[in-house]
C-alpha atoms as a PDB file:
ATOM      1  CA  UNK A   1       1.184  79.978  53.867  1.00  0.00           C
ATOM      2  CA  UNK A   2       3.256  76.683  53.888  1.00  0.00           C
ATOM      3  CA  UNK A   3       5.021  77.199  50.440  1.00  0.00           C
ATOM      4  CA  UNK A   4       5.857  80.938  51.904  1.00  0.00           C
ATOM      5  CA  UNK A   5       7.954  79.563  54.862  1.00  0.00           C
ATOM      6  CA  UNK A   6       9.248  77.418  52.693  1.00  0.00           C
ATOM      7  CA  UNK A   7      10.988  78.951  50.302  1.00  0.00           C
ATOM      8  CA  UNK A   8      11.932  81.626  53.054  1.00  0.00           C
ATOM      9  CA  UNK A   9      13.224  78.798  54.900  1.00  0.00           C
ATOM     10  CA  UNK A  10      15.547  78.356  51.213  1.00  0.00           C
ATOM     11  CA  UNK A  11      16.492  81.961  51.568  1.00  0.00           C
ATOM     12  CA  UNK A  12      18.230  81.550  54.742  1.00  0.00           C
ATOM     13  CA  UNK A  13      19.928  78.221  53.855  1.00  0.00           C
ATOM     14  CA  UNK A  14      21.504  79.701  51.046  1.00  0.00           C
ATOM     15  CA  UNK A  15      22.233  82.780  53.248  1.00  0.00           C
ATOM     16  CA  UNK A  16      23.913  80.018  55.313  1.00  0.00           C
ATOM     17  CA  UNK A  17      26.137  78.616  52.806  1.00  0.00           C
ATOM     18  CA  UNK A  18      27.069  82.385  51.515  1.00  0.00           C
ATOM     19  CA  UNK A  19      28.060  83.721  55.385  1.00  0.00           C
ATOM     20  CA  UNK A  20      29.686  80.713  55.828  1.00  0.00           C
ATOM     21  CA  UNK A  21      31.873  80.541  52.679  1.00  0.00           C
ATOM     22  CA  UNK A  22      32.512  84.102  53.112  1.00  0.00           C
ATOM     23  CA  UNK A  23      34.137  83.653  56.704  1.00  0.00           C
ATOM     24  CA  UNK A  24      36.064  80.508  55.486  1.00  0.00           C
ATOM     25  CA  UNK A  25      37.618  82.588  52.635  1.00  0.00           C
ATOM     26  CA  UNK A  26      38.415  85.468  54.784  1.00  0.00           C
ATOM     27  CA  UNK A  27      40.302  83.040  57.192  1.00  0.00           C
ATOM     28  CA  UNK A  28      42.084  80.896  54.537  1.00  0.00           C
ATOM     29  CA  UNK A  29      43.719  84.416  52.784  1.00  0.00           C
ATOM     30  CA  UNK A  30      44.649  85.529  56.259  1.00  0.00           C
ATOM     31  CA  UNK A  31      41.817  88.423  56.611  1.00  0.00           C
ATOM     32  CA  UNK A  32      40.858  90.006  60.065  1.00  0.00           C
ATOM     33  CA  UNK A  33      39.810  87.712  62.657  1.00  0.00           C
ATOM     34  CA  UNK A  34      37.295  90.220  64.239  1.00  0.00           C
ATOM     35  CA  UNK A  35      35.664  90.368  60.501  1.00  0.00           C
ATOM     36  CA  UNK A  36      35.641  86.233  60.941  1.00  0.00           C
ATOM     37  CA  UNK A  37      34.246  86.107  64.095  1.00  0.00           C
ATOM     38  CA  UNK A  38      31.373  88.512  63.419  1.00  0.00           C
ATOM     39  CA  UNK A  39      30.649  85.974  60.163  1.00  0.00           C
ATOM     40  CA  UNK A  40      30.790  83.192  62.321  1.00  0.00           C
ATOM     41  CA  UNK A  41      28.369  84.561  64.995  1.00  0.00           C
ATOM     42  CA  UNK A  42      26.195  85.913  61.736  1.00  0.00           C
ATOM     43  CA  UNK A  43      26.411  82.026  60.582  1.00  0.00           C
ATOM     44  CA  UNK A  44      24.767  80.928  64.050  1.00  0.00           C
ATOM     45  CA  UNK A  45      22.205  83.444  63.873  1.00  0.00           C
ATOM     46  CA  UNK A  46      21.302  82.349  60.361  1.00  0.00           C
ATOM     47  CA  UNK A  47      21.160  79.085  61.221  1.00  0.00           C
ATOM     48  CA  UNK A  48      18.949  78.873  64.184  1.00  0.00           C
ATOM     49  CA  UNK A  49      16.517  81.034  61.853  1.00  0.00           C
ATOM     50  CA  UNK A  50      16.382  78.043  59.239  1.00  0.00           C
ATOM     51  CA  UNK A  51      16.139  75.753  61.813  1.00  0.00           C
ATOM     52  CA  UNK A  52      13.221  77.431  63.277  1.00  0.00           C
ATOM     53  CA  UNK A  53      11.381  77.742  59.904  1.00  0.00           C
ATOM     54  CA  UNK A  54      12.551  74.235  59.287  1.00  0.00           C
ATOM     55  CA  UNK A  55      10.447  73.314  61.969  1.00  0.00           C
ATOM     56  CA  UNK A  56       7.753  75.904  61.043  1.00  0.00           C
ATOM     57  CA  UNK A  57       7.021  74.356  57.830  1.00  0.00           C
ATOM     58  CA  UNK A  58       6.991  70.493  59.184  1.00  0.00           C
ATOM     59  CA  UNK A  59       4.454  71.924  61.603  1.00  0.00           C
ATOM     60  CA  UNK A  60       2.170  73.876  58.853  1.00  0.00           C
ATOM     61  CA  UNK A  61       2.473  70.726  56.674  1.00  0.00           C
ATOM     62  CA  UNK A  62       2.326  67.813  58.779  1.00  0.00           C
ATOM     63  CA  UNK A  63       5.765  66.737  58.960  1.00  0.00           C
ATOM     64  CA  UNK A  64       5.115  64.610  55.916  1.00  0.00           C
ATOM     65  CA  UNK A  65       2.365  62.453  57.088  1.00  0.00           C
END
């Protein structure tokens, strides 16, 4: 069960990084700001969910101990 939040837990870090990119490009080339700020608040969302299953996983596995 640990290995399956884990690799979720990849999933959303990389859907991080994408979101996140994705907003930073729209902004640099001067794109809509409402389409930014939706990607930004999608960012947040994303990465309170990896946190979460950050902490998830240290729980299922012992936090390394």
């Amino acid at each position: 069960m640990a290995s399956f939040f884990y690799y979720l837990t990849i999933v959303f870090i990389a859907a991080v990084v994408l979101v996140l990119f994705r907003g930073l490009f729209n902004m640099m080339r001067g794109g809509s700001p409402n389409l930014s700020n939706k990607l930004m608040q999608l960012r947040i969302l994303l990465q309170f969910i990896a946190v979460a299953l950050i902490v998830i996983v240290l729980w299922l596995t012992g936090g390394g101990r």
